[in-house]
Protein backbone atom coordinates (compact mmCIF):
# COMPACT_ATOMS: atom_id res chain seq x y z
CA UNK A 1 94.58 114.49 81.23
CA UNK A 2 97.92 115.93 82.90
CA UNK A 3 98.52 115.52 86.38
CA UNK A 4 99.75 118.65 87.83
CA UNK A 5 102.70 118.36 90.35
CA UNK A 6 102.88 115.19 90.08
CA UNK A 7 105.93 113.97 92.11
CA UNK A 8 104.61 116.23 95.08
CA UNK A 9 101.03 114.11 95.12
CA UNK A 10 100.31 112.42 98.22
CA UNK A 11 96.74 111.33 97.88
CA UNK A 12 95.26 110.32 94.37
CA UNK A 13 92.56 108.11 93.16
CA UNK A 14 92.22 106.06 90.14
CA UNK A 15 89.50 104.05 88.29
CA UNK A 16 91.88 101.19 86.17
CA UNK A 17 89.91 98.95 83.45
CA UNK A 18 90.20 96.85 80.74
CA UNK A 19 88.42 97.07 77.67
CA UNK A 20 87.29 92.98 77.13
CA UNK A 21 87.27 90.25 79.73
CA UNK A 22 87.51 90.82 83.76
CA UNK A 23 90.38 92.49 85.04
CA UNK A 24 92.91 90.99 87.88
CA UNK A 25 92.80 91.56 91.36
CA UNK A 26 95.73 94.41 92.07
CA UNK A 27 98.11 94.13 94.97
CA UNK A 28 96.72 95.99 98.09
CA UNK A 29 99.29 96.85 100.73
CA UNK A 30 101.58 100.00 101.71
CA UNK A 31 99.64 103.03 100.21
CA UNK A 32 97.61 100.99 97.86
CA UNK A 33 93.65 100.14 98.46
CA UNK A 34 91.82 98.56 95.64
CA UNK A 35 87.80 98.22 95.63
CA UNK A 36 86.56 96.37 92.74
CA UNK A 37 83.16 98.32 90.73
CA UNK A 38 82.95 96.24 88.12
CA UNK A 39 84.38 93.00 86.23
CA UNK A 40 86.46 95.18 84.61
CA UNK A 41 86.86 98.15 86.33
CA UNK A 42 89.04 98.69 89.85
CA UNK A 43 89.15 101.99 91.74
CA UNK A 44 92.87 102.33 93.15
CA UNK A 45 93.29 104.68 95.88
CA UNK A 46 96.71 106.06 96.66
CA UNK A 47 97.42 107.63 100.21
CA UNK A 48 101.27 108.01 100.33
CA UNK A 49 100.84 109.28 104.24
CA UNK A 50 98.80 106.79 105.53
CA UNK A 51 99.83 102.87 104.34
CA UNK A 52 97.96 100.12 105.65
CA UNK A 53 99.76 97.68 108.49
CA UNK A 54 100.86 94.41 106.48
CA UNK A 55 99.50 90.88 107.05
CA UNK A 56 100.49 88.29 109.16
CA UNK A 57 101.86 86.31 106.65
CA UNK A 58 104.03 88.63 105.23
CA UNK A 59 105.32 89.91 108.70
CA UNK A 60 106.17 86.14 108.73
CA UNK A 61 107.81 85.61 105.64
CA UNK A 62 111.50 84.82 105.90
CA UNK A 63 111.71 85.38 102.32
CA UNK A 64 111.46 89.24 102.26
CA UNK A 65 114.70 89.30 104.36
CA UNK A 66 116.54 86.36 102.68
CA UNK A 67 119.33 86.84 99.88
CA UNK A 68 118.05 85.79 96.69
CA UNK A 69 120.00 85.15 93.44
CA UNK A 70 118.45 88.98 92.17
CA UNK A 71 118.35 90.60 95.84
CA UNK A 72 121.78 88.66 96.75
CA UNK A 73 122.34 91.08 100.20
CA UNK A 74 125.51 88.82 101.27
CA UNK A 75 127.55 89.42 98.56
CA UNK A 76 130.48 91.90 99.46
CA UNK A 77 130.18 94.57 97.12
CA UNK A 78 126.49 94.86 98.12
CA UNK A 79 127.49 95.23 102.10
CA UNK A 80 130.54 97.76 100.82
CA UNK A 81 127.84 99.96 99.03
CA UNK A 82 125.57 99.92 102.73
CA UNK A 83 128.86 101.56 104.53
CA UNK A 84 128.22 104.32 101.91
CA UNK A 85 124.72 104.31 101.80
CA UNK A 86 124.51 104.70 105.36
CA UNK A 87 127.51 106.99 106.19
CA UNK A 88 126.71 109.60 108.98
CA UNK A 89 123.42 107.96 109.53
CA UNK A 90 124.58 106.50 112.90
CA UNK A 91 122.07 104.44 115.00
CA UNK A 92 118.76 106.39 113.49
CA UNK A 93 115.50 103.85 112.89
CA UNK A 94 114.95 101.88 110.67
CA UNK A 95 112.43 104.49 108.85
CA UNK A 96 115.34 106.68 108.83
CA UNK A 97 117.90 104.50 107.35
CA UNK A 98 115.46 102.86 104.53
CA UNK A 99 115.14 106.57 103.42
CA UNK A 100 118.61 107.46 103.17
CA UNK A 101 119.28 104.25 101.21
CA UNK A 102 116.63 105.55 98.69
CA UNK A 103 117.94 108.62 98.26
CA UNK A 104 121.72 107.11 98.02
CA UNK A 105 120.57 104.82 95.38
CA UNK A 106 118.66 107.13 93.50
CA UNK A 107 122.22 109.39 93.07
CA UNK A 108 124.65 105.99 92.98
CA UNK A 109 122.77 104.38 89.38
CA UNK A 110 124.48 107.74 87.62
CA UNK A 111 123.97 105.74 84.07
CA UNK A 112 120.12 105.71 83.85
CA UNK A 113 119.53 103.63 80.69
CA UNK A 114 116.27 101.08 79.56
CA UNK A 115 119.36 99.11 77.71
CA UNK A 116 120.19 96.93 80.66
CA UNK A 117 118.49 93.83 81.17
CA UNK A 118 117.38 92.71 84.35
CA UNK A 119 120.41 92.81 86.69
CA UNK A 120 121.17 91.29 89.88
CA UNK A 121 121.87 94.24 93.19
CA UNK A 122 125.74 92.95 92.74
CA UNK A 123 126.12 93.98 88.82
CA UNK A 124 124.34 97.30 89.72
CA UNK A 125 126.82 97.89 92.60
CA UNK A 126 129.34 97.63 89.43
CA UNK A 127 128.22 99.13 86.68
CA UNK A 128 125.78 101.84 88.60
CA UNK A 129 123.41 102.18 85.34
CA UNK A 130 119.88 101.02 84.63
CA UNK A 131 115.85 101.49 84.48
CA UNK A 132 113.91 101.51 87.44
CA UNK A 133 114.33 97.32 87.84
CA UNK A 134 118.11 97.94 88.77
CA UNK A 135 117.12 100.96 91.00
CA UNK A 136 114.52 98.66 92.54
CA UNK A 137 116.16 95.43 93.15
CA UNK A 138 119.57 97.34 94.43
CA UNK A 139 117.45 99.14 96.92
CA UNK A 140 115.58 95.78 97.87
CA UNK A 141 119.07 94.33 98.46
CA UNK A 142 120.63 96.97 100.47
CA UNK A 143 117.84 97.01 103.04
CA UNK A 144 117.87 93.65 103.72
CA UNK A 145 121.83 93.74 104.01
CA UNK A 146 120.22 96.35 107.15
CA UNK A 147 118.24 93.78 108.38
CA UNK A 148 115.33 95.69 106.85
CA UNK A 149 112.68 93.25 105.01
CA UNK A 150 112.01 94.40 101.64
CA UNK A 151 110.21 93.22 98.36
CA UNK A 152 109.72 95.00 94.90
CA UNK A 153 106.33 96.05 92.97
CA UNK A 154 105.64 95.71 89.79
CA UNK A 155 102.58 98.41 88.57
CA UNK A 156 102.70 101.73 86.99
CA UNK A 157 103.67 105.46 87.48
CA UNK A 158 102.46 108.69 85.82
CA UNK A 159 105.01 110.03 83.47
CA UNK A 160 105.19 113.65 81.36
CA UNK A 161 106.34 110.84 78.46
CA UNK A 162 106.84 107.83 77.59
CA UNK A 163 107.52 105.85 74.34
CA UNK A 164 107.12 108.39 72.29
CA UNK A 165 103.35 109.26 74.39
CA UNK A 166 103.05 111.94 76.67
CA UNK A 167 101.10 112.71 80.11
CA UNK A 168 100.42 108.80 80.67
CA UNK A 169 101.04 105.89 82.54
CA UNK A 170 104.26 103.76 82.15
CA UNK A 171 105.23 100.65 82.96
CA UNK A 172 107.28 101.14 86.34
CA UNK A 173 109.30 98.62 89.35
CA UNK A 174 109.36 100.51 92.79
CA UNK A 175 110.30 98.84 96.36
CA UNK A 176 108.93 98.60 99.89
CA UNK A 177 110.67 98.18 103.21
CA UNK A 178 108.37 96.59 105.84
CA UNK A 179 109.38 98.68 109.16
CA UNK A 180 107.41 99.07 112.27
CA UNK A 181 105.49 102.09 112.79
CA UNK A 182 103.55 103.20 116.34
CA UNK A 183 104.16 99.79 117.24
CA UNK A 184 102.43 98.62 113.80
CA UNK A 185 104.64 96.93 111.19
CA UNK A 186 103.90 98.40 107.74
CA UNK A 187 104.95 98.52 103.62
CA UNK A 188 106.66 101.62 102.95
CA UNK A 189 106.84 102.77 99.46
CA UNK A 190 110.67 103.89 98.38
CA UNK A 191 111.16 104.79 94.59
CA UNK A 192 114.61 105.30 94.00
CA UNK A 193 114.26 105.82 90.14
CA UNK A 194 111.49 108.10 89.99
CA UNK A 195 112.39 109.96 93.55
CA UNK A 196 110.66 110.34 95.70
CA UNK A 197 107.92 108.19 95.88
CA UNK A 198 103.99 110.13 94.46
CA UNK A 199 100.67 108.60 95.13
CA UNK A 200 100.73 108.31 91.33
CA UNK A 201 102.27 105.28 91.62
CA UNK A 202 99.42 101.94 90.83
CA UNK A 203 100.61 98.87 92.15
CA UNK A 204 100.03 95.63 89.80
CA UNK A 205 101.80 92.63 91.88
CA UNK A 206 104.62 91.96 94.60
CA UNK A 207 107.45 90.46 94.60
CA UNK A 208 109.93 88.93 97.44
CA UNK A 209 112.82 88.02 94.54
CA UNK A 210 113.16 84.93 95.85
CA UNK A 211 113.79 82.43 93.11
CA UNK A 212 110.63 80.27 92.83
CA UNK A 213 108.77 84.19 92.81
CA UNK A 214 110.32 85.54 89.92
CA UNK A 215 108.60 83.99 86.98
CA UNK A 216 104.95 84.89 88.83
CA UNK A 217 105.69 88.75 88.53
């Protein structure tokens, strides 16, 4: 049935199955909890206000700050786009900044288009057109070029249409920036494409872009 108000949701809760076999384990982390009912059938809770803190190991993990050859933060035309992305912002947190690099990315890919394949941060920075992959790895890349660890997700969003389908659930790439909250660090959900982020959003897997990651998402 259709969601009302979608992109203003904050809370929302979800019962994902499959129709044969068991389903997967989804990712859990930043607004996501997952409790599993049945072999095949999750409950997915969304609370966009209240994420959980991350894990040791991935508070650990050098690889959600590292340049990758997607997420490649060093290269110059990515640290040329931060100067923009971050212009007036000053000295604010890091909360702070990793929004305003959402919302600059979100205006900067002008040419939204699902004919792109899937392109590094560096050809976005060029060609400023793509799907929500390009809007997703670009604003992984930039926040890391902050010092701000950052990974992508892989899951699904509620859309009015899709594929010719309307009121459902499509496909969908998002990011989070791990920043320190109250002393607790945390996932934060950014969505540059479909901006801002709703607690329609289902999380399927993570991602650091690192090379050896890529083929497991």
């Amino acid at each position: 049935r259709p969601i009302e108000r979608a992109r203003w949701s904050t809370r929302g809760e979800f019962v994902v199955s499959v129709a044969e076999g068991r389903i997967p384990d989804l990712a859990v982390g930043g607004a996501q909890r997952v409790e599993r009912e049945a072999d095949n059938r999750l409950r997915v809770k969304i609370d966009v206000e209240n994420p959980l803190p991350a894990t040791e190991a991935e508070i650990a993990d050098p690889r959600y700050l590292a340049p990758s050859a997607y997420a490649d933060s060093e290269d110059p035309e990515i640290v040329a786009t931060l100067v923009k992305a971050t212009e007036g912002v000053g000295d604010e947190p890091p909360l702070v900044r990793a929004r305003a690099i959402e919302k600059f990315v979100s205006r900067f890919v002008d040419a939204k288009s699902l004919g792109v394949g899937f392109a590094t941060a560096s050809e976005v920075c060029q060609t400023r057109q793509g799907d929500c992959s390009e809007h997703a790895v670009l604003l992984c890349a930039l926040l890391r070029a902050d010092g701000i660890p950052s990974r992508v997700v892989s899951g699904l969003v509620y859309v009015d249409q899709f594929v010719g389908e309307r009121n459902v659930f499509g496909y969908h790439m998002w990011s989070q920036a791990l920043i320190e909250i109250d002393g607790e660090p945390q996932w934060i959900d950014l969505d540059a494409a479909v901006y801002p982020f709703d607690a329609t959003h289902i999380a399927v897997v993570t991602s650091s872009l690192a090379d050896d990651d890529m083929i497991n998402s």
